[in-house]
PDB file of N, CA and C in Angstrom:
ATOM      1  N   UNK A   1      89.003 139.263-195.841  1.00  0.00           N
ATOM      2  CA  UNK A   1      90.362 138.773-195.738  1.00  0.00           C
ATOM      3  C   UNK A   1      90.861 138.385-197.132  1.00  0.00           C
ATOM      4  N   UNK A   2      91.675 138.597-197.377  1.00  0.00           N
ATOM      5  CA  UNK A   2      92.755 138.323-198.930  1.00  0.00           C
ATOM      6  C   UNK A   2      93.541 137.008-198.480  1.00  0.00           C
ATOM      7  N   UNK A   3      92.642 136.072-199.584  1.00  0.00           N
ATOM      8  CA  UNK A   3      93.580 135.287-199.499  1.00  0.00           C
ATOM      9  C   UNK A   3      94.269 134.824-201.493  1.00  0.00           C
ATOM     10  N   UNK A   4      94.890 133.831-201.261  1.00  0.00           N
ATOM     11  CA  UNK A   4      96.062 133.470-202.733  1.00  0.00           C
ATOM     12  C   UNK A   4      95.512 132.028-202.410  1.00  0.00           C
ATOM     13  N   UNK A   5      94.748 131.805-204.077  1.00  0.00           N
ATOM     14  CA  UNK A   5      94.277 131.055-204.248  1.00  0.00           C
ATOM     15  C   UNK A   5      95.031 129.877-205.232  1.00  0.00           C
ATOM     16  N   UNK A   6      94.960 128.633-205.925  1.00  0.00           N
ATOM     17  CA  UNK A   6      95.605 127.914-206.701  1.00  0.00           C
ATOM     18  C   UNK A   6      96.370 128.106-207.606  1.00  0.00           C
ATOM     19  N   UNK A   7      95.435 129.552-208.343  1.00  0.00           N
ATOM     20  CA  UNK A   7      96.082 129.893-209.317  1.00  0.00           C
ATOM     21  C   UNK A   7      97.539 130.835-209.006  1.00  0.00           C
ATOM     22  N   UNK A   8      97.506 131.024-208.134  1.00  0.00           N
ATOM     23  CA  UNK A   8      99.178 131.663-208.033  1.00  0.00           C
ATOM     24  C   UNK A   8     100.204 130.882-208.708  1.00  0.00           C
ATOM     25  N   UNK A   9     100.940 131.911-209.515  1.00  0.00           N
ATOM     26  CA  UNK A   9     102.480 131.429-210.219  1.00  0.00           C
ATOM     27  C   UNK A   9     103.403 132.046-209.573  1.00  0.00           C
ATOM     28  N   UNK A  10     103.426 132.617-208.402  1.00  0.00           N
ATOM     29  CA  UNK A  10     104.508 133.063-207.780  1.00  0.00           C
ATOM     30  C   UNK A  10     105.309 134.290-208.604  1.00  0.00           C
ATOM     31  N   UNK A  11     104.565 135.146-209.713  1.00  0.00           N
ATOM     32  CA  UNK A  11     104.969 136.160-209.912  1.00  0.00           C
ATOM     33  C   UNK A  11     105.643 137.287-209.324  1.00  0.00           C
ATOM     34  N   UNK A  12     105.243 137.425-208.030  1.00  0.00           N
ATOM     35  CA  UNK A  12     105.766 138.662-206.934  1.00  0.00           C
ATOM     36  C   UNK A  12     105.096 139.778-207.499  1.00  0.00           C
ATOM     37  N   UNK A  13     103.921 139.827-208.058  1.00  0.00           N
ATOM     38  CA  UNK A  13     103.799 141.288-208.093  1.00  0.00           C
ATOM     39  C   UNK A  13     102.853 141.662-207.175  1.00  0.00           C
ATOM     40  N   UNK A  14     102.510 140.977-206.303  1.00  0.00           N
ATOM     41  CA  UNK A  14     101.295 141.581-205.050  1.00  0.00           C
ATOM     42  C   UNK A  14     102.468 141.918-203.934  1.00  0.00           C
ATOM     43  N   UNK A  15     104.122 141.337-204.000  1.00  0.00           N
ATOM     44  CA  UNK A  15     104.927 141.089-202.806  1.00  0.00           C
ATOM     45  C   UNK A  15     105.606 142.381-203.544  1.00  0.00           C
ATOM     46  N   UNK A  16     105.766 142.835-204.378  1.00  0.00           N
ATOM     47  CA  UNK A  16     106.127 143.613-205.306  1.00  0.00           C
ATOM     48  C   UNK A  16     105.183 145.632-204.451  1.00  0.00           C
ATOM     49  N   UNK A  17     103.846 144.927-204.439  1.00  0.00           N
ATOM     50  CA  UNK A  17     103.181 146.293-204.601  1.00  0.00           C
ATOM     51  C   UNK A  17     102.906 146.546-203.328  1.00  0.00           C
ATOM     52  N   UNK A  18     102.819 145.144-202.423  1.00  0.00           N
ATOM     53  CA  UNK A  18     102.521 145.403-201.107  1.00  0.00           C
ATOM     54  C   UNK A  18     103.006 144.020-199.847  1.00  0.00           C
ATOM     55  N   UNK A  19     104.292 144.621-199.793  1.00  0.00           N
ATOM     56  CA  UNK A  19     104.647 143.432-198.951  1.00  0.00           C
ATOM     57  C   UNK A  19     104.660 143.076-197.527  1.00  0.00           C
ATOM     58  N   UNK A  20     104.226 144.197-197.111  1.00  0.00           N
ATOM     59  CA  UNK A  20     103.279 144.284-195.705  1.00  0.00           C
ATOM     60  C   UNK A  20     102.227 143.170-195.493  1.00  0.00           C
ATOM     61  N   UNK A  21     101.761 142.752-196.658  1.00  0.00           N
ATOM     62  CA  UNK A  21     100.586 141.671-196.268  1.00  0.00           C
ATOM     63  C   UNK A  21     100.820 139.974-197.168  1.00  0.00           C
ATOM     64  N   UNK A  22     101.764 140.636-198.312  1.00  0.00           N
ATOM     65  CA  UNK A  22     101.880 139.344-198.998  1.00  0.00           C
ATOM     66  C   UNK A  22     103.916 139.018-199.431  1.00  0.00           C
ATOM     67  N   UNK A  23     103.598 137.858-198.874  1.00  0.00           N
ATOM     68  CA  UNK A  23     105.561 137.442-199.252  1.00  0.00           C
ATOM     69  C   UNK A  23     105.036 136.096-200.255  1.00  0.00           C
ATOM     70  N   UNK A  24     106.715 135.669-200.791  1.00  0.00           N
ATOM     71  CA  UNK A  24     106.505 134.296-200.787  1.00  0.00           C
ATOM     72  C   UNK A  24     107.034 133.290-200.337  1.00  0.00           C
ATOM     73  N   UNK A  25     106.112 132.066-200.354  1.00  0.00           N
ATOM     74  CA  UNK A  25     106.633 131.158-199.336  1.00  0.00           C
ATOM     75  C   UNK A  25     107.681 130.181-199.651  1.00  0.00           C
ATOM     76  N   UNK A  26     108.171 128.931-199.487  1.00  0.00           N
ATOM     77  CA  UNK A  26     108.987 128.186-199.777  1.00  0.00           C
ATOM     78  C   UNK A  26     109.094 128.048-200.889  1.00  0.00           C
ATOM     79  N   UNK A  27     107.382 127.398-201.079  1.00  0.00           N
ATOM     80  CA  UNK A  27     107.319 127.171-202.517  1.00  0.00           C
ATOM     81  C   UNK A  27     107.598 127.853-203.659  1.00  0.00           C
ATOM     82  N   UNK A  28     107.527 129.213-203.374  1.00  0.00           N
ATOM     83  CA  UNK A  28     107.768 130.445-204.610  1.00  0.00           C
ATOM     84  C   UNK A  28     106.230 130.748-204.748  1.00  0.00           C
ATOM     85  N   UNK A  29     105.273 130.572-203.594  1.00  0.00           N
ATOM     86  CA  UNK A  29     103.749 131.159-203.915  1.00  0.00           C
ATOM     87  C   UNK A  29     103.654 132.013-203.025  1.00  0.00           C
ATOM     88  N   UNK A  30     102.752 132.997-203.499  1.00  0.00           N
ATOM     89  CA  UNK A  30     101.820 134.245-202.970  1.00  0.00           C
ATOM     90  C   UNK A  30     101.233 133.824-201.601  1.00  0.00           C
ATOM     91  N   UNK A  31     101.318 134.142-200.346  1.00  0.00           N
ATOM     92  CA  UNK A  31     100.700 134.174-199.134  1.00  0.00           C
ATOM     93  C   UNK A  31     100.436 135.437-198.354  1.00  0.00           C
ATOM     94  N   UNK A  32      99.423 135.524-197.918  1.00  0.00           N
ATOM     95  CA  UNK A  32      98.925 136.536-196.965  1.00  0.00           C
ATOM     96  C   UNK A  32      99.714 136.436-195.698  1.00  0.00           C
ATOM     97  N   UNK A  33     100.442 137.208-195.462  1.00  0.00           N
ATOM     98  CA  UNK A  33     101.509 136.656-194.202  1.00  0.00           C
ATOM     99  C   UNK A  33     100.769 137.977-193.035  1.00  0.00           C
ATOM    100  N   UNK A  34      99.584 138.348-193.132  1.00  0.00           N
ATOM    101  CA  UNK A  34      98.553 139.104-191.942  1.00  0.00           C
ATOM    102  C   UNK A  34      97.681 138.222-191.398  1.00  0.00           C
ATOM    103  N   UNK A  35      97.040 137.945-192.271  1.00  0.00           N
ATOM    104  CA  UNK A  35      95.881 137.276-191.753  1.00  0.00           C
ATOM    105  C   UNK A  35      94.531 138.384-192.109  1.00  0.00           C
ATOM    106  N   UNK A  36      94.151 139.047-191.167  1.00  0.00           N
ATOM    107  CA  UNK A  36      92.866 140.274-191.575  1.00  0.00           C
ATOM    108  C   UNK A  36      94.312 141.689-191.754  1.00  0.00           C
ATOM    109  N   UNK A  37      93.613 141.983-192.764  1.00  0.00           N
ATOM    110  CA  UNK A  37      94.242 143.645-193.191  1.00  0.00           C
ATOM    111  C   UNK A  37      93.761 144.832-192.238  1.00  0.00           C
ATOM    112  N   UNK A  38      95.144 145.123-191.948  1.00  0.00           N
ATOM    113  CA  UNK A  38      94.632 146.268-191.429  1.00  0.00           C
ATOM    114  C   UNK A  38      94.254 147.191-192.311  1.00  0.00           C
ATOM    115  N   UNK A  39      93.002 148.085-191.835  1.00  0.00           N
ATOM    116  CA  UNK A  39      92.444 149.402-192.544  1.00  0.00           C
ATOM    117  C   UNK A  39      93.541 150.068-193.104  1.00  0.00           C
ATOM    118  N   UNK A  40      94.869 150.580-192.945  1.00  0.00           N
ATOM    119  CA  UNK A  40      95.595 151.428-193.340  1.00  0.00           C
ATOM    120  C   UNK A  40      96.338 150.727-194.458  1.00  0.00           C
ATOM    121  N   UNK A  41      96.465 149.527-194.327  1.00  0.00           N
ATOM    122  CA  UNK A  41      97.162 149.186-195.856  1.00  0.00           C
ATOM    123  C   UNK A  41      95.940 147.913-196.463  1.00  0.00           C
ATOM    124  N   UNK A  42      94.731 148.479-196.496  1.00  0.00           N
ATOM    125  CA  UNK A  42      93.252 148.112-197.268  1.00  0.00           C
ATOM    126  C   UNK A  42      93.552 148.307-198.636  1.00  0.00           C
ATOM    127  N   UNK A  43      94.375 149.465-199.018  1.00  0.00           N
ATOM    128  CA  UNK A  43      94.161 150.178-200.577  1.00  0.00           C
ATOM    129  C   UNK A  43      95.568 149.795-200.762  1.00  0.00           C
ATOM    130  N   UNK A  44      96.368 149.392-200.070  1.00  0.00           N
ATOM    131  CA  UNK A  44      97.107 148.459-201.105  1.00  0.00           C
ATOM    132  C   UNK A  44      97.421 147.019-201.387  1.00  0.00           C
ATOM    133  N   UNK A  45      96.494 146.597-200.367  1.00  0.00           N
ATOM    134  CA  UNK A  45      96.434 145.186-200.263  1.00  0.00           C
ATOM    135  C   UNK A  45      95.225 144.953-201.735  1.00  0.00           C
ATOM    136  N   UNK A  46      94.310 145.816-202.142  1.00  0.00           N
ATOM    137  CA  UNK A  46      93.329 146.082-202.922  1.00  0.00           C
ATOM    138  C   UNK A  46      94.262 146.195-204.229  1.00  0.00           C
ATOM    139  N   UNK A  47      95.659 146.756-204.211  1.00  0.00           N
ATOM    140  CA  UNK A  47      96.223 147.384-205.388  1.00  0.00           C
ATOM    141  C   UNK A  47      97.026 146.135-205.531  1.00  0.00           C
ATOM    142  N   UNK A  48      97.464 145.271-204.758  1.00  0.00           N
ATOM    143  CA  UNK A  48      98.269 143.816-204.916  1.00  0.00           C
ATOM    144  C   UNK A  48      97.253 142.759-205.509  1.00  0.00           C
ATOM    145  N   UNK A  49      96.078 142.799-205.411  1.00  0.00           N
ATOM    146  CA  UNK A  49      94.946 141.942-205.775  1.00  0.00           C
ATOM    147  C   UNK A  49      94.958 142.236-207.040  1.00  0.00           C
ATOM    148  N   UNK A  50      94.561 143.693-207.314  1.00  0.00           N
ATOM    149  CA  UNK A  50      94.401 144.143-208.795  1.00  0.00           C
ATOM    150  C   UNK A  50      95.394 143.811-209.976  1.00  0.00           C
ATOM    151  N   UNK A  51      96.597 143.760-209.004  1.00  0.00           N
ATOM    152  CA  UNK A  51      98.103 143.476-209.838  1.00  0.00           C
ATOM    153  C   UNK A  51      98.577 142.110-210.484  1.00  0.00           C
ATOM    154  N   UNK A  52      97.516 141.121-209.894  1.00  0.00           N
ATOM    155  CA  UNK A  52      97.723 140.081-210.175  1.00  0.00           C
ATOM    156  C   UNK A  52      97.123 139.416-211.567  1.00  0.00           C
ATOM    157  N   UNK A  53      98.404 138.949-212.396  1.00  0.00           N
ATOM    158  CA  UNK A  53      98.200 138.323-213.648  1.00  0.00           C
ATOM    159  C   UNK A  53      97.148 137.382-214.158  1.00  0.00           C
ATOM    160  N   UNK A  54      96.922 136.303-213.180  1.00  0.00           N
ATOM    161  CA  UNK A  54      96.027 135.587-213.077  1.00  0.00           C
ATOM    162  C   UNK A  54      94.855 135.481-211.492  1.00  0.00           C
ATOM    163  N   UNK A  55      94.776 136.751-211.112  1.00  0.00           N
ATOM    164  CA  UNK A  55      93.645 137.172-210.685  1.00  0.00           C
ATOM    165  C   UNK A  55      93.418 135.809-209.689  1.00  0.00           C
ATOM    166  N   UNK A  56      94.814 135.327-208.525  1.00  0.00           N
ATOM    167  CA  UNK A  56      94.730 134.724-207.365  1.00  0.00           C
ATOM    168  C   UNK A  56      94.095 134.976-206.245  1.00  0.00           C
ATOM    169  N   UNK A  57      94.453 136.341-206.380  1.00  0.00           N
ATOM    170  CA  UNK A  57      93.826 136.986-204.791  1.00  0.00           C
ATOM    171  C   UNK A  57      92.554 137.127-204.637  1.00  0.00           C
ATOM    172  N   UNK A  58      91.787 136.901-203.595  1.00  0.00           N
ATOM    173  CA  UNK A  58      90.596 137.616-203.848  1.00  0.00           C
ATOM    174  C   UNK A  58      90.020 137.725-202.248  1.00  0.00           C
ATOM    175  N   UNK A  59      89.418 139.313-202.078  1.00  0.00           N
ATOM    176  CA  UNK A  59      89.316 139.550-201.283  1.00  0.00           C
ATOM    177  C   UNK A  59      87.527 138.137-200.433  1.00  0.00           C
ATOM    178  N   UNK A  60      87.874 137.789-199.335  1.00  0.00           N
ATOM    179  CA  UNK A  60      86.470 136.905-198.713  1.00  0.00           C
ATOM    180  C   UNK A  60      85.789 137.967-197.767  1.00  0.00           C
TER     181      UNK A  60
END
């Protein structure tokens, strides 16, 4: 499961690459708005992780 950890700055570039699994929230931070990924958007939920500046996401 992908989750957005402390270090999020609310960049948008995971909501940017894949917003099927990640928006942002009130605050202006990165959230997993799935919960478990589905298999079909795996490789870009993988490509929103990768995208990230300070390396928030991380797959558990």
């Amino acid at each position: 499961m992908y989750k957005v950890n402390e270090n999020c700055i609310g960049c948008g570039s995971c909501t940017a690459v894949c917003p099927e699994v990640f928006d942002l929230n009130a605050d202006g931070l990165a959230e997993n708005i799935l919960g478990e990924v589905p298999a079909e958007l795996e490789e870009a939920a993988k490509e929103a992780a990768a995208s990230c500046p300070v390396d928030a996401i991380v797959n558990e």
